[in-house]
Protein backbone atom coordinates (compact mmCIF):
# COMPACT_ATOMS: atom_id res chain seq x y z
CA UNK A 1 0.00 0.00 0.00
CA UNK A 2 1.27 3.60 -0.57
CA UNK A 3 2.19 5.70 2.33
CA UNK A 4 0.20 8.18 3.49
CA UNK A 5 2.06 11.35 2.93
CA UNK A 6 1.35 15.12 4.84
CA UNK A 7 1.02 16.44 1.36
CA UNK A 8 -2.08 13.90 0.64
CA UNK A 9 -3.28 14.97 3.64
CA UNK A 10 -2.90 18.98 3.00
CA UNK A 11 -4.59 18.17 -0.19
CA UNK A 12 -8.01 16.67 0.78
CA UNK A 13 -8.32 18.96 3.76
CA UNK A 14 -7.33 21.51 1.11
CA UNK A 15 -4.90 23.52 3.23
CA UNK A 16 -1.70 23.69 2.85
CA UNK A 17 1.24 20.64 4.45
CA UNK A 18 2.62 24.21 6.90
CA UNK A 19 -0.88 23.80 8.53
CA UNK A 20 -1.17 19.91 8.59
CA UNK A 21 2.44 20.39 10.50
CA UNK A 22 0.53 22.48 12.71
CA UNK A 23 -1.84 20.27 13.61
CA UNK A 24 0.05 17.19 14.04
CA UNK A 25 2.57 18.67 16.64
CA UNK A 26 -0.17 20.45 18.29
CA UNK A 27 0.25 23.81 17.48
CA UNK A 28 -3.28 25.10 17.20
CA UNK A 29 -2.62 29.21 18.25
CA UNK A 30 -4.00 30.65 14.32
CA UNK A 31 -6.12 27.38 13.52
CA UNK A 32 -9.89 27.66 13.97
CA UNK A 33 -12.05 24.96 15.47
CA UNK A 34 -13.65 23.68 12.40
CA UNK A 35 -9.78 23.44 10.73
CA UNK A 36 -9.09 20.92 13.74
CA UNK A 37 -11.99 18.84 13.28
CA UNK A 38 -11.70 18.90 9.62
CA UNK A 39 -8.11 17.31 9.63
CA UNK A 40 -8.72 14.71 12.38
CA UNK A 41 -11.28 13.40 10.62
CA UNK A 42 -9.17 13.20 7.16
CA UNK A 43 -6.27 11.66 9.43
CA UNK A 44 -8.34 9.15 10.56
CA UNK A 45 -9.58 8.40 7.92
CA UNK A 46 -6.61 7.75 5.85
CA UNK A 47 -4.51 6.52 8.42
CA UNK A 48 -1.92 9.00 8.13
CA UNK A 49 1.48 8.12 10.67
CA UNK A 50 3.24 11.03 10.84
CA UNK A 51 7.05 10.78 10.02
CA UNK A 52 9.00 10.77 13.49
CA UNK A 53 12.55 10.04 11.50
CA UNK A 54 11.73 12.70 9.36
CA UNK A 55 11.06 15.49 11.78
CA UNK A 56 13.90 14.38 14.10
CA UNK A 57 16.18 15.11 11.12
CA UNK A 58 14.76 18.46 10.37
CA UNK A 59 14.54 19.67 14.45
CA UNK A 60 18.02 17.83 15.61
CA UNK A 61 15.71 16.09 18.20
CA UNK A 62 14.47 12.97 18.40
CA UNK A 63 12.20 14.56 21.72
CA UNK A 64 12.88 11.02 23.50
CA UNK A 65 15.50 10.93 26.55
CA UNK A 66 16.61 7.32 27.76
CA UNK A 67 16.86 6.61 31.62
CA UNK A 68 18.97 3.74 32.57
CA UNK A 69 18.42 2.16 36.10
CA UNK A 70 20.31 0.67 38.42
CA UNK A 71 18.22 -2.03 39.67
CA UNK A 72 14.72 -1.12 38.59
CA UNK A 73 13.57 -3.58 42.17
CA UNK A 74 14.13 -0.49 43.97
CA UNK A 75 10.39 1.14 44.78
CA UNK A 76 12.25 4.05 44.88
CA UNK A 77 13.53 3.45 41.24
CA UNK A 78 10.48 2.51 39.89
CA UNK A 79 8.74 5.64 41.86
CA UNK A 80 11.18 8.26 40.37
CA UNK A 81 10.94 6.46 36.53
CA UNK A 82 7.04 6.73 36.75
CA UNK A 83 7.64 10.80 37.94
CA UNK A 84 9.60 11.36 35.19
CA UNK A 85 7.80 9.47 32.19
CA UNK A 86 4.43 11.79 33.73
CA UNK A 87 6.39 15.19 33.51
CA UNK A 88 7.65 14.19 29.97
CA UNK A 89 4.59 12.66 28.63
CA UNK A 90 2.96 16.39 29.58
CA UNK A 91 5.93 17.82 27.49
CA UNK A 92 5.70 15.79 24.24
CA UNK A 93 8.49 13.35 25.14
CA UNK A 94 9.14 9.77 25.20
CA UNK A 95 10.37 7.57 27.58
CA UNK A 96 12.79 4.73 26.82
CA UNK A 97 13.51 3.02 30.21
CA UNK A 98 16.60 0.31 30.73
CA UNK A 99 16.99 -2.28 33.67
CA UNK A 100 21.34 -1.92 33.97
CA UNK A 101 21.15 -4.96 37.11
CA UNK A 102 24.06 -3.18 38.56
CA UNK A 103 25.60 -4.51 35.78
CA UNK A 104 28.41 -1.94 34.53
CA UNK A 105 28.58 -3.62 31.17
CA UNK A 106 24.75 -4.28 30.74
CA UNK A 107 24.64 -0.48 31.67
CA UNK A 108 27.41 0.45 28.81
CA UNK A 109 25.56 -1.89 26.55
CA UNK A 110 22.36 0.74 27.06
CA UNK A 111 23.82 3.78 26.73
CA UNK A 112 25.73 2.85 23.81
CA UNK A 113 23.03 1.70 22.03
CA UNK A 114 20.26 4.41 23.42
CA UNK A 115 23.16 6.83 22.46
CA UNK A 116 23.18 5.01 18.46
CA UNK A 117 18.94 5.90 18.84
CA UNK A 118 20.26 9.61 18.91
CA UNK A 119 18.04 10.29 22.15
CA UNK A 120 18.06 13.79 22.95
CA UNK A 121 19.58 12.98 26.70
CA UNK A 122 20.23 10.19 29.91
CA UNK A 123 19.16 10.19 33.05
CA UNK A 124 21.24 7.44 34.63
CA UNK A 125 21.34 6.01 37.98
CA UNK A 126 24.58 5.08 37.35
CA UNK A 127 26.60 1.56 38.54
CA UNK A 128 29.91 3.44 39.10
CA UNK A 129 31.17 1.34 37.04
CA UNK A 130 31.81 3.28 33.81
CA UNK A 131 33.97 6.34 34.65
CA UNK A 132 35.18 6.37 30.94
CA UNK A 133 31.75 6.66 29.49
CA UNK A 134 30.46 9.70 31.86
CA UNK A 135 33.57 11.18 31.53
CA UNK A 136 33.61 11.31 27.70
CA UNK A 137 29.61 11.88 28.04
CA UNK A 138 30.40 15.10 29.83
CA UNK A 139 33.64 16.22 28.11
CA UNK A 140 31.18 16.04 25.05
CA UNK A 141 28.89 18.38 26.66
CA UNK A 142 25.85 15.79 26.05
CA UNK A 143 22.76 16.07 27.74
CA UNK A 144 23.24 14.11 30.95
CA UNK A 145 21.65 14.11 34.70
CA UNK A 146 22.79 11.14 37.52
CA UNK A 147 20.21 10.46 40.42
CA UNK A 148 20.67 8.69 43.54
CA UNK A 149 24.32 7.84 43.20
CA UNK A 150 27.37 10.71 42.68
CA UNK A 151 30.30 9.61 40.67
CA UNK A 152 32.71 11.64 42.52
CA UNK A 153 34.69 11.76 39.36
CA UNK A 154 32.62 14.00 37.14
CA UNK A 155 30.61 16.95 37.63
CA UNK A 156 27.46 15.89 36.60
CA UNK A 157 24.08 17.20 37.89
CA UNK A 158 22.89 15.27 40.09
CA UNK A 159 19.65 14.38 42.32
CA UNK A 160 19.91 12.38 45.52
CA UNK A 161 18.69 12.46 49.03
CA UNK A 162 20.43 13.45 52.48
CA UNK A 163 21.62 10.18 52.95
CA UNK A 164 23.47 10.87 55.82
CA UNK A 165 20.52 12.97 57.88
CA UNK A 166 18.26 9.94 57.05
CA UNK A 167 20.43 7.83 58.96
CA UNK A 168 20.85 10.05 61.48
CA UNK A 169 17.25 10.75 61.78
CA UNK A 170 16.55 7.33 62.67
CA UNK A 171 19.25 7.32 65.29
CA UNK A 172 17.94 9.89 66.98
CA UNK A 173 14.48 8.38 66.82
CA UNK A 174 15.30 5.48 68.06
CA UNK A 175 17.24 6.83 70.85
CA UNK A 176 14.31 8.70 71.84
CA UNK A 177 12.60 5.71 72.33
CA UNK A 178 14.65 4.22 74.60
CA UNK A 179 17.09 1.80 71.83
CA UNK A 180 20.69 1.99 72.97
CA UNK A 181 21.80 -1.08 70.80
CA UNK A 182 21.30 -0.01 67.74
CA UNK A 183 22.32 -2.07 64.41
CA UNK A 184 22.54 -1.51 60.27
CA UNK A 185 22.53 -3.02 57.83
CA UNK A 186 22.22 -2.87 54.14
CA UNK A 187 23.13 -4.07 50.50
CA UNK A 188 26.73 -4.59 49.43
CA UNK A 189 28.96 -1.71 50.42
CA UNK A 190 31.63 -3.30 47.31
CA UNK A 191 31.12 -0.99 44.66
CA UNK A 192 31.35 2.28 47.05
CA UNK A 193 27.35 3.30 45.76
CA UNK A 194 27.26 6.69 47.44
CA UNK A 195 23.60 6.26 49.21
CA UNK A 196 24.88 3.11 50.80
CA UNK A 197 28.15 4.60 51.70
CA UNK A 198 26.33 7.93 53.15
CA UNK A 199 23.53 6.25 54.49
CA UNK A 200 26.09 4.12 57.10
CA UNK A 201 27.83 7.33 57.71
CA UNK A 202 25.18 8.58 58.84
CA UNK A 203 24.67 5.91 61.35
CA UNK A 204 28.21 6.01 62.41
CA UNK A 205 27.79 10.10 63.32
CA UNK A 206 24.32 9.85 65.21
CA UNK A 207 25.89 7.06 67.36
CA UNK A 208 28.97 9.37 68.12
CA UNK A 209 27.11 12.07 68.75
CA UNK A 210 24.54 10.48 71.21
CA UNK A 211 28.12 9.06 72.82
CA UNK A 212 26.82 5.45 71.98
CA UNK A 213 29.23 2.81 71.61
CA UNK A 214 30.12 1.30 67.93
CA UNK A 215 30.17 -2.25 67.49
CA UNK A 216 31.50 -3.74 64.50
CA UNK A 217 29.21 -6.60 64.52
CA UNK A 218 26.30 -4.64 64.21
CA UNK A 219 26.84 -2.73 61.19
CA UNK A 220 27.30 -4.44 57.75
CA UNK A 221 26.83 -4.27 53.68
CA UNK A 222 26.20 -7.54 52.05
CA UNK A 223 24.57 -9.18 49.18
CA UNK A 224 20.79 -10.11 49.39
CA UNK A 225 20.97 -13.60 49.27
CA UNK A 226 23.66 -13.06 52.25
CA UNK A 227 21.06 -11.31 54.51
CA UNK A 228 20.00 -13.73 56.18
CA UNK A 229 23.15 -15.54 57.30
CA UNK A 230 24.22 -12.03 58.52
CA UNK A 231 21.17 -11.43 60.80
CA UNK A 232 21.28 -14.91 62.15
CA UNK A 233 25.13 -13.70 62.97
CA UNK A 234 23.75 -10.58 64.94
CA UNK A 235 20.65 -11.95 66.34
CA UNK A 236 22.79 -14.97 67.71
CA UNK A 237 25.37 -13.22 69.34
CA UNK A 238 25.80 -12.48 73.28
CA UNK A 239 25.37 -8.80 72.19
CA UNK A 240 22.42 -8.83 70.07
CA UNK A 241 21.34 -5.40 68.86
CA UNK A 242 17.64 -3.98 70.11
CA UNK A 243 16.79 -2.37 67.12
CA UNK A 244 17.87 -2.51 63.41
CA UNK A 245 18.33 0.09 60.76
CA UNK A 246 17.44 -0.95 57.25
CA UNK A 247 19.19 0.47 54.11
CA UNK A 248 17.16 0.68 51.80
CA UNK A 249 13.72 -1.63 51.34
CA UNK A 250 15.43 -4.73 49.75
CA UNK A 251 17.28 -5.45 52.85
CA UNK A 252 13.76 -4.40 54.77
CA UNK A 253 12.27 -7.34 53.20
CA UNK A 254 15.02 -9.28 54.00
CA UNK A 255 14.71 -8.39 57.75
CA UNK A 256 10.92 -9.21 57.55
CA UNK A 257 11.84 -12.62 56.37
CA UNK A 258 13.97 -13.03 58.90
CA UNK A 259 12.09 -12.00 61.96
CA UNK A 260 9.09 -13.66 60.93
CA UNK A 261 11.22 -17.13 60.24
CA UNK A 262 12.47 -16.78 64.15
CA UNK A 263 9.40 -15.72 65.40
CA UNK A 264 10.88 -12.78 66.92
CA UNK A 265 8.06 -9.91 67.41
CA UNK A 266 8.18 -6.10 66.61
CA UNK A 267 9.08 -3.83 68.46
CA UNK A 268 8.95 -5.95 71.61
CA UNK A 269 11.81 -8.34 70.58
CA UNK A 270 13.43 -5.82 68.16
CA UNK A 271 12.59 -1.79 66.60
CA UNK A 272 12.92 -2.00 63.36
CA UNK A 273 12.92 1.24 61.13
CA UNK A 274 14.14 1.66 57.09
CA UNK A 275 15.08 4.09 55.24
CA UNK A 276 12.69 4.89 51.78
CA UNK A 277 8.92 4.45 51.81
CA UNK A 278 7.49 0.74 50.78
CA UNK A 279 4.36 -0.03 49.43
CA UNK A 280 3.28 -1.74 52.36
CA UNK A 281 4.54 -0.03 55.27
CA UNK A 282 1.18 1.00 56.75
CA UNK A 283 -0.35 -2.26 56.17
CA UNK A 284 1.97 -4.56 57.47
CA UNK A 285 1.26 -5.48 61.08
CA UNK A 286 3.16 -3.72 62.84
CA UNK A 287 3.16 -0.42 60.53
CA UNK A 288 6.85 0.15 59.69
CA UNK A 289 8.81 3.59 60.96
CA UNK A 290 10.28 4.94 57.68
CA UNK A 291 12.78 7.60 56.46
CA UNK A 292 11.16 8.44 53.47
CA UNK A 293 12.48 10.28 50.10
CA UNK A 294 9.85 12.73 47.57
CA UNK A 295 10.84 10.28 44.87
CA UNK A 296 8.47 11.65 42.54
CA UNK A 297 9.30 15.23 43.43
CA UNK A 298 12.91 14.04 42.15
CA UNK A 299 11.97 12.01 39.48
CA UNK A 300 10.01 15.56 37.59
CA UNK A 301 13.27 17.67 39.05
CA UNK A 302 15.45 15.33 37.23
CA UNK A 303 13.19 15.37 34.45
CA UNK A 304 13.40 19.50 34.14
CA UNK A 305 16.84 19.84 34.20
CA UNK A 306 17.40 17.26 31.09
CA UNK A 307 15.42 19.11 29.65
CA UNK A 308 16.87 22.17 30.48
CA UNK A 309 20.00 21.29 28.97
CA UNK A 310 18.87 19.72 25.96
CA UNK A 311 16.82 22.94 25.37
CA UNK A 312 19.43 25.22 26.30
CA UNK A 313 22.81 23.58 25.58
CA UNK A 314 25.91 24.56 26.38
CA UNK A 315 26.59 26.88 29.65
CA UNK A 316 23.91 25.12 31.50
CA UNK A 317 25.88 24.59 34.97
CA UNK A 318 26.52 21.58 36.49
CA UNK A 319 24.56 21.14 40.35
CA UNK A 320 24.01 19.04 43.17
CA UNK A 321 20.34 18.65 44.56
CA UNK A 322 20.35 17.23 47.75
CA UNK A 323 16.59 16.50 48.96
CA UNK A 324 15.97 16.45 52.78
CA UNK A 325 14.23 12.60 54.27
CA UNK A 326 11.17 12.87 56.28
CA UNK A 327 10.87 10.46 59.10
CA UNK A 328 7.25 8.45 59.37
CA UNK A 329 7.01 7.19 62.61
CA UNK A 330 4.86 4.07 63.01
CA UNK A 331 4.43 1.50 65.48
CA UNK A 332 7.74 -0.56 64.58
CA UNK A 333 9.55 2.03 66.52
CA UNK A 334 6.95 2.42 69.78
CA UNK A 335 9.06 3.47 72.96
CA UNK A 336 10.20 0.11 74.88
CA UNK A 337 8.41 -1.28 77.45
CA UNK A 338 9.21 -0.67 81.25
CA UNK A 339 9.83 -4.49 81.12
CA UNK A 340 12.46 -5.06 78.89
């Protein structure tokens, strides 16, 4: 069948292809309301597909950005991806989202080949593992933002939470409550991912600076499918903690599992508090004390200043957005009993 062309539009509606152009990118400022209907009606009914490859050769933009996760298991991930496909489906842009694994290569892979797509610009929440890439990325001026994880390396915009004052924050919460044993733990600390990293320092400085004693045994990174060897190692111990910071929800689930396979009951047996919001935090039994992050308020921040720079180009500067946590308290967390 022949392809439906603007001109064969233009000519039925019998106006010309500058005002068919109009139309199809939504441009309706000079175009009267009977104009409209008339060429939806002839685009209908011939089935007209307007030519993307076409008008990304004419503009220079292909208005389509790629975002490249970590590890998409995350809620937060998946929270901040669905903020940012909403703010650029308002602005006329497509999404193209990629699952890296915290795989550096499987990331590479991605970029490379959302890069040979000739999408306008990346959001990444980058591995770490690809220094080269970001660093050519940036020397080349392309449109590039990083959230969650800095890459201490580059200068690239980033968007990430106080890690550090959402550990603390818990501290102090759970020193208010009466917790004096107080333990974290979360995913692998290996590949130096800065919320991980800043999210223990954190705990480190709010034990110092309630003068609380640091044990080495009850702080730890480690895979997931290690969890629950390394809680049984706490929990078995002659100094077992009294309450338990989680890194990030993965190892929260993990902790869950583990609790509920020893029977051990919350908050009487042990506090447990996380940092970022779950799904079901205020559903499980006990409702779970959280440190939560505006994921989507960072996922449509993100979102705005990719555009920014692929709107504005060069001399767009480079910045750090640091959001602050809020703490959620919930029953997980309830002040000791006189008993214990």
């Amino acid at each position: 069948m022949k392809t439906v062309t603007m001109a064969d539009v233009a000519k039925k509606a019998n106006v010309s292809k500058s005002t068919v152009s109009q139309f199809v990118n939504a441009r309706y400022e000079f175009m009267s309301q009977e104009t409209k209907e008339r060429l939806e009606a002839i685009i209908q009914e011939l089935n007209y597909k307007p030519n993307y490859v076409a008008k990304s050769l004419k503009q220079k933009k292909t208005s389509t950005i790629g975002v490249v996760v970590a590890n998409i298991l995350h809620t937060f991930s998946t929270q901040v991806i669905r903020a940012i496909e909403d703010h650029c489906n308002t602005e006329n842009i497509h999404v193209i989202v990629c699952n890296a694994d915290d795989n550096p290569q499987k990331e590479r892979n991605y970029i490379e080949m959302l890069r040979a797509k000739q999408v306008d610009g990346l959001i990444l929440f980058p591995t770490g593992g690809n220094l080269d890439l970001y660093q050519m990325m940036e020397k080349e001026l392309y449109p590039l933002i990083f959230v969650d994880r800095m890459v201490e390396e580059t200068t690239v915009s980033t968007i990430l939470l106080d890690n550090q004052a959402a550990s603390e924050m818990l501290v102090d919460h759970l020193v208010e409550n009466g917790y004096k044993k107080i333990a974290f733990v979360t995913t692998s600390l290996e590949g130096k991912l800065t919320p991980r990293i800043e999210r223990l320092e954190g705990y480190l400085k709010g034990l110092r600076r309630h003068s609380l004693p640091i044990n080495e045994q009850h702080y730890s990174g480690v895979k997931k499918d290690a969890m629950n060897e390394e809680f049984a190692r706490m929990f078995d111990g002659k100094q077992s903690p009294d309450s338990i910071i989680c890194g990030n929800d993965l190892t929260l689930l993990e902790a869950l599992k583990f609790f509920k396979q020893r029977g051990m009951d919350i908050p009487t047996d042990v506090a447990l508090v996380s940092i970022d919001e779950v799904p079901y935090s205020e559903i499980f039994e006990p409702s779970l004390t959280i440190a939560s992050q505006p994921a989507f308020q960072m996922g449509k921040e993100a979102a705005d200043l990719l555009i920014e720079k692929i709107n504005k180009g060069e001399g767009q500067q480079n910045r750090i957005v640091r959001y602050p946590p809020r703490l959620i308290m919930r029953e997980s967390s309830l002040k000791r009993r006189e008993s214990r």
